[in-house]
Protein backbone atom coordinates (compact mmCIF):
# COMPACT_ATOMS: atom_id res chain seq x y z
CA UNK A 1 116.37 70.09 150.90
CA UNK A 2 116.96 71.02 154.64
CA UNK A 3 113.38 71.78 154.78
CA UNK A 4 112.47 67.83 154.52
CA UNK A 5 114.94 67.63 157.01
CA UNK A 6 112.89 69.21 159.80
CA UNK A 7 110.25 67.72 158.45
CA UNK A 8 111.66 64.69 159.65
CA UNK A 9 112.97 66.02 162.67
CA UNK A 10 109.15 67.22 163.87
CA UNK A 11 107.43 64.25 162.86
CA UNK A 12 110.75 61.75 164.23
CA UNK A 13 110.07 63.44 168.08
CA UNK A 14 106.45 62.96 167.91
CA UNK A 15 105.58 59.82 166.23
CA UNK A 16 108.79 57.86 166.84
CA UNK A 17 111.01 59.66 169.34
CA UNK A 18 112.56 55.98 170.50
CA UNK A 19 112.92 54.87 166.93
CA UNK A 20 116.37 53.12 166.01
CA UNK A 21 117.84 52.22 162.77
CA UNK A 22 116.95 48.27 162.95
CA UNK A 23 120.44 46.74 161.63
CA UNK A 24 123.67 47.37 163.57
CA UNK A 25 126.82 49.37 162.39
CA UNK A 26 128.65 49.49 165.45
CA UNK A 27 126.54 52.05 166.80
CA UNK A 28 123.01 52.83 166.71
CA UNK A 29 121.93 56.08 165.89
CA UNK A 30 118.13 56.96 166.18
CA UNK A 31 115.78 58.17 163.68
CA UNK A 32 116.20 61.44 165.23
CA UNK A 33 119.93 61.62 165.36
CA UNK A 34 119.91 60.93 161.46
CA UNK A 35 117.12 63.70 161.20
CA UNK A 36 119.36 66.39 163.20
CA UNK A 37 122.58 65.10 161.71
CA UNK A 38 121.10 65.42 158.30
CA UNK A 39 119.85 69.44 159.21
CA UNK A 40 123.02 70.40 160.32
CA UNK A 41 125.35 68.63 157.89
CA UNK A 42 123.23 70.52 155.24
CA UNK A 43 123.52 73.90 156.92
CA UNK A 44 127.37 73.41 157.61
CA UNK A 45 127.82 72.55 154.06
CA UNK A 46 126.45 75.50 153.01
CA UNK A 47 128.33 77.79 154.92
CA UNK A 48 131.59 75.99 154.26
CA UNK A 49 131.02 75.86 150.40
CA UNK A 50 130.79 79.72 150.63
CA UNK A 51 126.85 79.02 149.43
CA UNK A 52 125.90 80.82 152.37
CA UNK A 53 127.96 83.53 153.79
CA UNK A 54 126.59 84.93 156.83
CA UNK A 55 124.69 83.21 159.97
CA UNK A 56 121.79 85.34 161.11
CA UNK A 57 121.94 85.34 165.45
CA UNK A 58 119.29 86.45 168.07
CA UNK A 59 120.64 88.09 171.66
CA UNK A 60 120.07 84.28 172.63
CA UNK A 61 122.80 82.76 170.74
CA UNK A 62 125.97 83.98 173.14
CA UNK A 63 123.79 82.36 176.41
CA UNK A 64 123.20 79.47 174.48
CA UNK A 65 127.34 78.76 173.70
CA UNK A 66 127.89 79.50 176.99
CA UNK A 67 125.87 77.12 178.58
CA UNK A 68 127.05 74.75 175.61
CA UNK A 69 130.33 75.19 177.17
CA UNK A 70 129.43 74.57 181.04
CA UNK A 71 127.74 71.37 180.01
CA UNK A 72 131.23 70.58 178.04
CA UNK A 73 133.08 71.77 181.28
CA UNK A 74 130.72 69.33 183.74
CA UNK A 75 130.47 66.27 181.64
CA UNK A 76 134.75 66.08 181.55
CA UNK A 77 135.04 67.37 185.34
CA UNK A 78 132.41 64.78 186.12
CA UNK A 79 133.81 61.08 184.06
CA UNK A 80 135.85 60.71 187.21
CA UNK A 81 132.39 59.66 188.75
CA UNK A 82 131.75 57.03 186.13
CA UNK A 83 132.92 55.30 182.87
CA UNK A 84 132.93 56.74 179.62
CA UNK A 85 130.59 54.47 177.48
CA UNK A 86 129.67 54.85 173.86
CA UNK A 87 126.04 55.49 175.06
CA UNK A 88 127.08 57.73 177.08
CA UNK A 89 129.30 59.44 174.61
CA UNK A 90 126.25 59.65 171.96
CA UNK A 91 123.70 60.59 174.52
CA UNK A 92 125.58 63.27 175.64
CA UNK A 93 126.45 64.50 172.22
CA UNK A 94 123.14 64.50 171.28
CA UNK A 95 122.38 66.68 174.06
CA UNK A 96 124.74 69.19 172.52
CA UNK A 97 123.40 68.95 169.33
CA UNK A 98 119.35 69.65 170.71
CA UNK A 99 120.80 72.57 172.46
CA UNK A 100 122.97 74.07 169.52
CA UNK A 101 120.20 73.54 167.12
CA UNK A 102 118.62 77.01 168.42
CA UNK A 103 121.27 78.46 166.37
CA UNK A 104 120.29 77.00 163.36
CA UNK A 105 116.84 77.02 163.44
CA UNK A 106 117.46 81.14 164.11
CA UNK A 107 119.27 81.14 160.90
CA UNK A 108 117.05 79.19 158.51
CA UNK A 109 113.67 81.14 159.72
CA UNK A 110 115.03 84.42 157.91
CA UNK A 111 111.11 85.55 157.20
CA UNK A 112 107.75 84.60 158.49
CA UNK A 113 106.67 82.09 155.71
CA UNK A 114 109.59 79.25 156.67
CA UNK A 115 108.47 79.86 161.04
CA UNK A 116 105.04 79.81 159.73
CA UNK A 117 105.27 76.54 158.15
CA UNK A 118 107.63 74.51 161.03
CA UNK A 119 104.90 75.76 163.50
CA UNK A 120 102.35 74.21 161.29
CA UNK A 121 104.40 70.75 160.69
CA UNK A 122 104.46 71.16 164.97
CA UNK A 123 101.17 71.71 165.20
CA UNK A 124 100.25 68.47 162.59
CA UNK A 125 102.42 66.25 164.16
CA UNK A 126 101.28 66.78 167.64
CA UNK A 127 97.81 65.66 166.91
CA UNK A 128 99.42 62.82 164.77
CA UNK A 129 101.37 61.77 168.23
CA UNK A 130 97.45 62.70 169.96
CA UNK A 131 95.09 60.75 167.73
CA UNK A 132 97.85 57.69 168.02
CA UNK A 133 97.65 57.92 171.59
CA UNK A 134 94.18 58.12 172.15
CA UNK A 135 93.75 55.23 169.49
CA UNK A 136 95.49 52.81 171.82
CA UNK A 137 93.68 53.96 174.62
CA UNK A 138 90.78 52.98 173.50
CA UNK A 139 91.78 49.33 172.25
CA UNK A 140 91.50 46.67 174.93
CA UNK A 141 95.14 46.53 176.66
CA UNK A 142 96.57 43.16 175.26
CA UNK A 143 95.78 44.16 171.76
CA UNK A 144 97.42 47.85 172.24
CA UNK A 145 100.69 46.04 173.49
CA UNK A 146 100.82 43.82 170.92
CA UNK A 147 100.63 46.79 168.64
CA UNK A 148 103.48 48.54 170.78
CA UNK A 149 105.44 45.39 170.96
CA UNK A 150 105.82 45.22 166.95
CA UNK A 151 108.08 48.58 167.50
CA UNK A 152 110.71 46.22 169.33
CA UNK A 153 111.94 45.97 165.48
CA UNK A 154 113.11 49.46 166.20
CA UNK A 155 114.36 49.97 169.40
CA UNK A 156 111.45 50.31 171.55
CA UNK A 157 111.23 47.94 174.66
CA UNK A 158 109.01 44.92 174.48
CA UNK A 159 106.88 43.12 176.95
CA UNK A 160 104.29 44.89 178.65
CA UNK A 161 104.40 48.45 177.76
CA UNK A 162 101.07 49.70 178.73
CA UNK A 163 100.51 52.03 181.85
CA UNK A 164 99.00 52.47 184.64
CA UNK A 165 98.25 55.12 187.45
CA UNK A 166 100.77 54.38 190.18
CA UNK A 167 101.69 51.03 188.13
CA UNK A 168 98.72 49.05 189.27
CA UNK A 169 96.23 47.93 186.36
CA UNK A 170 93.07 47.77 188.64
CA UNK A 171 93.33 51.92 188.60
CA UNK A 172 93.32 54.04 185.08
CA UNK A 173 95.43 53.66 182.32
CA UNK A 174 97.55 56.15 181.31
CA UNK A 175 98.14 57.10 177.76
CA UNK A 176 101.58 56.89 176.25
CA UNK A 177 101.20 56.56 172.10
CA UNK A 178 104.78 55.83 170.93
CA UNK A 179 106.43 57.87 173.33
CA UNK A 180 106.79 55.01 176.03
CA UNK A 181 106.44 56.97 179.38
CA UNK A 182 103.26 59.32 180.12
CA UNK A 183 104.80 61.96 181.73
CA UNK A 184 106.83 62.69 178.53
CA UNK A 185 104.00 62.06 176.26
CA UNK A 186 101.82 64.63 178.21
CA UNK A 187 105.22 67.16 178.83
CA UNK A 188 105.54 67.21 174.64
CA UNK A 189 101.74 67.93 174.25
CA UNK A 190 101.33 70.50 176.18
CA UNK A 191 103.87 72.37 174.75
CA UNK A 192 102.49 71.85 171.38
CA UNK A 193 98.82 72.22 172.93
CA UNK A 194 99.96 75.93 174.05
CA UNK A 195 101.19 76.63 171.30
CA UNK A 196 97.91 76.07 169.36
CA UNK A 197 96.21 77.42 171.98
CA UNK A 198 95.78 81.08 170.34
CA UNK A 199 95.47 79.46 166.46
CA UNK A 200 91.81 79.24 168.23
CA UNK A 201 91.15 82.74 168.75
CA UNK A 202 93.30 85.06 166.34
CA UNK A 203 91.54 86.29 163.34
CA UNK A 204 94.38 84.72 161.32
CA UNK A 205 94.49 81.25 162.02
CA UNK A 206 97.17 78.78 160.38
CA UNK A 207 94.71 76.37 159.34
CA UNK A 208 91.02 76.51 158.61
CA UNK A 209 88.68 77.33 161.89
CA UNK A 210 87.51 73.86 161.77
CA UNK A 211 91.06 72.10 161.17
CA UNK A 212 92.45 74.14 163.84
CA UNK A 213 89.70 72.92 166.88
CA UNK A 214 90.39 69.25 165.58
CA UNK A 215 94.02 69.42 166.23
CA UNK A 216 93.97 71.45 169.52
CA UNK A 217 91.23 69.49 170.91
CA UNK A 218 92.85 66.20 169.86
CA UNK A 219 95.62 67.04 171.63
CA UNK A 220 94.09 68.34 174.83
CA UNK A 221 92.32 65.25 175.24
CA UNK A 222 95.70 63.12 174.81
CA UNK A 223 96.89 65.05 177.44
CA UNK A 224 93.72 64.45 180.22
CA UNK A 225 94.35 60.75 179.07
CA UNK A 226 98.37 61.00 180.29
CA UNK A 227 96.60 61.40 183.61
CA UNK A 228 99.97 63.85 184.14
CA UNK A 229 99.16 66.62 186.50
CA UNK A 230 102.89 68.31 185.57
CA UNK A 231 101.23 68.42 181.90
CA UNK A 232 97.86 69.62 183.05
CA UNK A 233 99.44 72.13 184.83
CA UNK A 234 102.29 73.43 182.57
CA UNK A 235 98.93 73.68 179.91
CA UNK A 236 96.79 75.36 182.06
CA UNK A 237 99.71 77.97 183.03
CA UNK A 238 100.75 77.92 179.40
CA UNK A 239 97.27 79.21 177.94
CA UNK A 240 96.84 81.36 181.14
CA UNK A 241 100.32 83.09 179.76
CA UNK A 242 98.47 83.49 176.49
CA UNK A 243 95.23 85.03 178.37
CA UNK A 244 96.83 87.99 180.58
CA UNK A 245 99.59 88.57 177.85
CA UNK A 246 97.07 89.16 174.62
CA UNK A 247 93.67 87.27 174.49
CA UNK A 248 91.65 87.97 178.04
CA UNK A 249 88.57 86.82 176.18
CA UNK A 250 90.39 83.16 176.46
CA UNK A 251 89.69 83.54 180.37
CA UNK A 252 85.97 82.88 180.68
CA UNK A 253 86.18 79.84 178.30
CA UNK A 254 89.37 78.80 180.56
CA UNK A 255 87.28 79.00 183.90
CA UNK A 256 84.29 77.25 182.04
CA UNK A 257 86.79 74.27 181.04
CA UNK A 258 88.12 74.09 184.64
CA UNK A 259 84.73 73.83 186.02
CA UNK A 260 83.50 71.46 183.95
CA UNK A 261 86.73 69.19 184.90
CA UNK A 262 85.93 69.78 188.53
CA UNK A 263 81.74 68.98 188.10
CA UNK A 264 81.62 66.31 185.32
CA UNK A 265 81.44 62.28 186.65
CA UNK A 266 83.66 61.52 184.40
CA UNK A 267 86.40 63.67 185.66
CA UNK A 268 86.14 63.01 189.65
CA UNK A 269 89.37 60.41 189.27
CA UNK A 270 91.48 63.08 187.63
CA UNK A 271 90.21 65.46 190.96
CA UNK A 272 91.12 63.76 193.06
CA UNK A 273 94.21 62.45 191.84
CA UNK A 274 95.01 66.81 191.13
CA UNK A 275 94.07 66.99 195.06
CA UNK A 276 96.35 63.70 196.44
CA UNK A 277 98.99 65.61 194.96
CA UNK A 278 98.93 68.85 195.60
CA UNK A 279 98.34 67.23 199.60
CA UNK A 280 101.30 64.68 198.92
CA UNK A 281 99.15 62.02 199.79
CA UNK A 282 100.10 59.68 196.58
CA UNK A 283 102.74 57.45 196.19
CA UNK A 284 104.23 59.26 192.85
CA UNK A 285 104.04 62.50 194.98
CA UNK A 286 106.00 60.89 197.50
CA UNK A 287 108.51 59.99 195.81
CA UNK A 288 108.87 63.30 194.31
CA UNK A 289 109.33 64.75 198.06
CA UNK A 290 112.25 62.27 198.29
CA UNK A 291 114.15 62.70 195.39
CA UNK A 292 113.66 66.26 195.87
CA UNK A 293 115.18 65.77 199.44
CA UNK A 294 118.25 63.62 197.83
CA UNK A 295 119.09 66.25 195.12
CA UNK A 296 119.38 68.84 197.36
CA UNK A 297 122.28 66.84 199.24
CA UNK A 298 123.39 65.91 196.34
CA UNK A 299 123.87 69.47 194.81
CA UNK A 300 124.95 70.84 198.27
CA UNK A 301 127.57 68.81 198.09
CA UNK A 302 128.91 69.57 194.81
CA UNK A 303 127.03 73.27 194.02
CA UNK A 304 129.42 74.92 191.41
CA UNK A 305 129.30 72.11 188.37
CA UNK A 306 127.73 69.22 189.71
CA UNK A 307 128.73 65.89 189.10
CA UNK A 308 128.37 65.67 185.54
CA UNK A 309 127.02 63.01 183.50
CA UNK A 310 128.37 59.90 184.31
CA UNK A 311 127.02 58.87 187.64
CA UNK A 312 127.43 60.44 191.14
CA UNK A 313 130.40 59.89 192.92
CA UNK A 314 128.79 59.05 196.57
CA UNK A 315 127.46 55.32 197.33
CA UNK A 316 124.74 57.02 199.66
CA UNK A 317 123.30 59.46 196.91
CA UNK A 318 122.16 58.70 193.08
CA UNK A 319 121.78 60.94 190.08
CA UNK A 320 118.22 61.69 188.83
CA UNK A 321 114.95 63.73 190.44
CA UNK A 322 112.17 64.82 188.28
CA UNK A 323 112.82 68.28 188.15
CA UNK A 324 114.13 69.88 185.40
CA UNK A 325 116.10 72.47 187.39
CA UNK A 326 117.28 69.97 190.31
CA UNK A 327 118.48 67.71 187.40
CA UNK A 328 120.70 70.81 185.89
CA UNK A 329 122.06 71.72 188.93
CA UNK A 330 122.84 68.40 190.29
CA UNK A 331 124.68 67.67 186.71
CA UNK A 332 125.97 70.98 185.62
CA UNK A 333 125.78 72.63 189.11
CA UNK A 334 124.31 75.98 190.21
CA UNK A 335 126.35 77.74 187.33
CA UNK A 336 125.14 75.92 185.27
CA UNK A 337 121.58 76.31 186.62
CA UNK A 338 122.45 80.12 186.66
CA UNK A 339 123.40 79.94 183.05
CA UNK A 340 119.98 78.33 181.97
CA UNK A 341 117.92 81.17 183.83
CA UNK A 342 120.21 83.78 181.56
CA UNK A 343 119.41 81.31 178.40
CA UNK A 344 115.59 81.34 179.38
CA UNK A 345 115.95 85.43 180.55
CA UNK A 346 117.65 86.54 177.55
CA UNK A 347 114.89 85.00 175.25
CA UNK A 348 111.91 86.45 177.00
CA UNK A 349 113.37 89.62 177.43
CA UNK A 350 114.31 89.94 173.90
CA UNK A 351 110.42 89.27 173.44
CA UNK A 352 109.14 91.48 175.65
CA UNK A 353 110.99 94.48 173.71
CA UNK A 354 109.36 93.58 170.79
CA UNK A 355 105.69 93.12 172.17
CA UNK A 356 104.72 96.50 170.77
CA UNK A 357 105.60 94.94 166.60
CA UNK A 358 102.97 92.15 167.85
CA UNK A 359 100.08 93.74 169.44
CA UNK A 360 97.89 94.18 165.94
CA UNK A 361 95.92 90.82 165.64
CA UNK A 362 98.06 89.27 163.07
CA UNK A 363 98.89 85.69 162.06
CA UNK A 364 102.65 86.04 163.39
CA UNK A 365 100.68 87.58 166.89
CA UNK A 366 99.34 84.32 167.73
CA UNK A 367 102.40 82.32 165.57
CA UNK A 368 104.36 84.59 168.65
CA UNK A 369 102.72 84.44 171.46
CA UNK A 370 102.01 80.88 171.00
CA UNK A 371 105.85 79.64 171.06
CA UNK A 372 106.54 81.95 174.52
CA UNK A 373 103.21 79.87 175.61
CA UNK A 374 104.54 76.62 174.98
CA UNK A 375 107.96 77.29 176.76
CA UNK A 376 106.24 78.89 180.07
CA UNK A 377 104.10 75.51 179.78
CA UNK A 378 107.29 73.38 179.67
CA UNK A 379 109.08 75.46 181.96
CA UNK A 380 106.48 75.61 184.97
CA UNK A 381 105.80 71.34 184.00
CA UNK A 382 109.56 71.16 184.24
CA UNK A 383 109.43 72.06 188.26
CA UNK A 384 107.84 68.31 188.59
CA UNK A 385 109.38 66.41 185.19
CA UNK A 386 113.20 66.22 184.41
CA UNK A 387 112.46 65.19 180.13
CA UNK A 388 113.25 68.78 179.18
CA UNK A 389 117.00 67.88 180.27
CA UNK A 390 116.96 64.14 180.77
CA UNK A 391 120.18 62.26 178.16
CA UNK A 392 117.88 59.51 178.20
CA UNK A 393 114.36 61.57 176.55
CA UNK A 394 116.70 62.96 173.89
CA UNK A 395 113.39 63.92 171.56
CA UNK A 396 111.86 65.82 175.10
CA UNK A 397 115.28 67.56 175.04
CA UNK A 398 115.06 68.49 170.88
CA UNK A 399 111.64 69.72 171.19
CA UNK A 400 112.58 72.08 173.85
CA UNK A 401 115.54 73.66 172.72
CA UNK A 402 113.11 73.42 169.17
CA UNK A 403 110.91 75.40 170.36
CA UNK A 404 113.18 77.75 172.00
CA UNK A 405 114.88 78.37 168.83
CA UNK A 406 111.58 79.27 166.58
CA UNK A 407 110.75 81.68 170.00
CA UNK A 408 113.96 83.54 169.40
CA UNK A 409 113.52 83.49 165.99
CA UNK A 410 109.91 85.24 165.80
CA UNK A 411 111.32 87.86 168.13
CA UNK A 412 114.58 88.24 165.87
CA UNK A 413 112.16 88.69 162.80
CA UNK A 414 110.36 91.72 163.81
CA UNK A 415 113.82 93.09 165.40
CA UNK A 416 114.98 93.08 161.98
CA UNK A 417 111.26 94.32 160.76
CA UNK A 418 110.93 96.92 162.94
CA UNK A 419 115.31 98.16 161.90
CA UNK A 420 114.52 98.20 158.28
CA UNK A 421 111.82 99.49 158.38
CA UNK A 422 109.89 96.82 156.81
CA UNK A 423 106.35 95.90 155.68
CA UNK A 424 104.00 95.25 158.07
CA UNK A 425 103.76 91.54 159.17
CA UNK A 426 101.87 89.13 156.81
C-alpha cells in the first residue's frame, strides 16, 4: 500500500532521518532512501502496468523538471572539481529523488481526505521528533549520550553527541532528539510548527482541540530548546504569514507570546543570544559573516552553474555557507538560483489565484494556509541555514520539497474544485 509508504517516509525524516540499514550490501541505503524508493517504485509500477493511466500535474511540475535538469547540468559540469564517489553518487541522487517527489505526492493527493491525512501523519510525527527531543533534554547529559550512542548500530555517529551553545558545555544545551545537529532539528520543526499553527484556531481542527494544543505546543517548546534563532525566526515569520493572510485574531496572542519571551527570567539567555546576533557580536554569527563573504567570491567567480557538487575547484575558496540560497547558487549557479525563485513563484502564485475557494473557515482553509506557512517559515530560516539544500541533511531536503508538494497539491485540488464545479470543500 503506497500509503504505508509515506507513512514511513514522515515518520523515517522525523524520528530517524540518519538511520542506516545496519548490515552492509555494498552500499548503504538509509531508512529513508528505502521509504522513498519504496513510494516511487509503487507509483511507477502502477503507471507502467497500465493500473494507472494518467498523472495528475500542478503549474509547479514544469519548474520543478527544469530545475531537476540544471542540478543534472551542474553536478556533470562540476565532477571536474572533484571525484565521483559512490556517496557522492547516492547523495546526489537522493537529492533528485526529494525534489521529484513533488510530482508524486501531486498525483496521489487526488481529493482532500488522502492531503488531510499526510498532514496529520506530519503533524504526529513532529511532536514524536518534539517530545523525543525534549526527553533528552531533560536527562542529565552522560545518560542522554549513552542513549544517542546506542543509534551507532544504525548509522548515527558515536562519542559525544550532545550540544552545546557555541560548543562549550559551561553555556546551554541545545536540543537535537535524533536529528544530530540543532539547527536542523529546529529548521524541521518549525516547518511542521507552522503548519499546525492554524489547526489552533480554525473551527475545523484535524484533531480534537485538546490533541491539537499538545502537539503544537510540544513542538514549539522543542524548538526554544534548539536555542536556533534561524528556527525562531522562520516560526515567528511563518505564523505571522498565517496572521495577515487569514487569522488576524492570531496577532494579539503572537505579541503576548513575544513579550512574555522578552520579560520572563527564564528566557533572558535566549534574549540575549536573539540580540548578539542580530549585532554580530557571537561567534556562530561571525562565522556566518565569513562564509557569507567566501560564497560570494566563490559564486562571482563561477555565477552561471556554479561549481557543482563535488568540491570547488580553487585551493583559496571551499564549498558550503549556511544559506540556503548562497548554497544553490554557489552549486547550481545563479540560474539555478533563478530557477528555484520560479519553482518557489510558480507555487505561491498558483495559491494566491485560488485564495478566494479558501476564504470560508473550512478544514482544508487552515489544512491550506498552513502548508504556504510552513514553506515561508523554511524559506525566510533558509537565509541563515543551508539543510533545505544541503546532500548531506537529505531528510531536511525530503521534508522540504514534501511539503512543497502537498502545497501544490491543496492549491491543485480546489483548481480542479472550483473547474468542475464541485461540492463545496469538506
Amino acid at each position: 500500500d503506497i500509503h504505508i509508504g509515506f507513512i514511513g517516509i514522515v515518520s523515517v525524516i522525523c524520528l530517524l532521518p540518519f538511520a542506516t540499514l545496519p548490515v552492509d550490501i555494498g552500499l548503504t541505503p538509509t531508512f529513508l532512501d528505502l521509504a522513498l524508493g519504496s513510494v516511487v517504485g509503487i507509483w511507477l509500477l502502477r503507471l507502467v502496468t497500465g493500473r494507472q493511466r494518467t498523472v495528475a500535474t500542478a503549474p509547479i511540475t514544469i519548474p520543478v523538471i527544469l530545475f531537476l535538469l540544471i542540478a543534472v547540468f551542474s553536478f556533470i559540469f562540476g565532477l571536474q572539481n572533484g571525484p565521483l564517489t559512490p556517496t557522492l553518487l547516492r547523495r546526489f541522487a537522493e537529492l533528485l529523488l526529494s525534489i521529484g517527489f513533488v510530482i508524486v505526492i501531486v498525483d496521489y493527493c487526488h481529493d482532500w481526505p488522502r492531503l488531510n491525512s499526510l498532514v496529520k501523519i506530519l503533524l504526529l510525527a513532529g511532536a514524536g521528533a518534539s517530545v523525543i527531543a525534549i526527553g533528552l533534554w531533560l536527562l542529565p547529559d552522560q545518560l542522554a549520550n549513552d542513549l544517542l550512542n546506542m543509534l551507532q548500530r544504525l548509522g548515527y555517529p558515536g562519542g559525544w553527541v550532545i550540544r552545546y551553545i557555541e560548543e562549550n558545555p559551561d553555556l546551554s544545551e541545545r536540543a537535537i532528539g535524533t536529528s544530530v545537529d540543532p539547527n536542523s532539528l529546529g529548521g524541521l520543526l518549525l516547518m511542521i510548527g507552522a503548519l499546525g499553527g492554524p489547526q489552533l484556531i480554525t473551527k475545523r481542527p484535524l484533531f480534537s482541540r485538546w490533541l491539537t494544543w499538545g502537539i503544537v505546543g510540544s513542538i514549539f517548546l522543542a524548538i526554544l530548546l534548539t536555542f536556533s534563532r534561524a528556527a525562531m525566526g522562520g516560526l515567528a515569520v511563518g505564523l505571522a504569514f498565517v496572521a495577515v493572510v487569514r487569522y488576524r485574531k492570531l496577532l494579539p496572542y503572537m505579541a503576548g507570546a513575544g513579550l512574555l519571551i522578552l520579560l520572563l527570567p527564564v528566557t533572558q539567555g535566549y534574549v540575549a543570544r536573539a540580540v548578539a546576533g542580530l549585532q554580530g557580536q557571537d561567534l556562530a554569527t561571525q562565522m556566518r559573516i565569513g562564509e557569507y563573504t567566501d560564497a560570494l567570491i566563490l559564486i562571482g567567480r563561477y555565477p552561471l552553474f556554479g561549481v557543482g557538487f563535488a568540491g570547488s575547484p580553487d585551493i583559496d575558496i571551499y564549498l558550503g555557507v549556511a544559506s540556503l540560497y548562497l548554497t544553490i547558487a554557489q552549486q547550481m549557479g545563479l540560474i539555478g538560483l533563478l530557477a528555484f525563485f520560479v519553482v518557489v513563484g510558480t507555487l505561491f502564485g498558483y495559491a494566491y489565484r485560488q485564495r478566494h475557494y479558501f476564504w470560508a473557515d473550512t478544514q482544508a482553509s487552515a489544512v491550506w494556509l498552513g502548508l504556504h506557512a510552513a514553506l515561508v517559515g523554511g524559506l525566510v530560516a533558509g537565509i541563515l541555514d543551508h539543510y533545505l539544500f544541503n546532500i548531506d541533511f537529505h531528510h531536511a531536503v525530503t521534508i522540504f520539497w514534501f511539503l512543497v508538494g502537498l502545497a501544490a497539491a491543496s492549491s491543485h485540488l480546489a483548481d480542479q474544485a472550483l473547474v468542475e464545479n464541485s461540492s463545496p470543500l469538506p
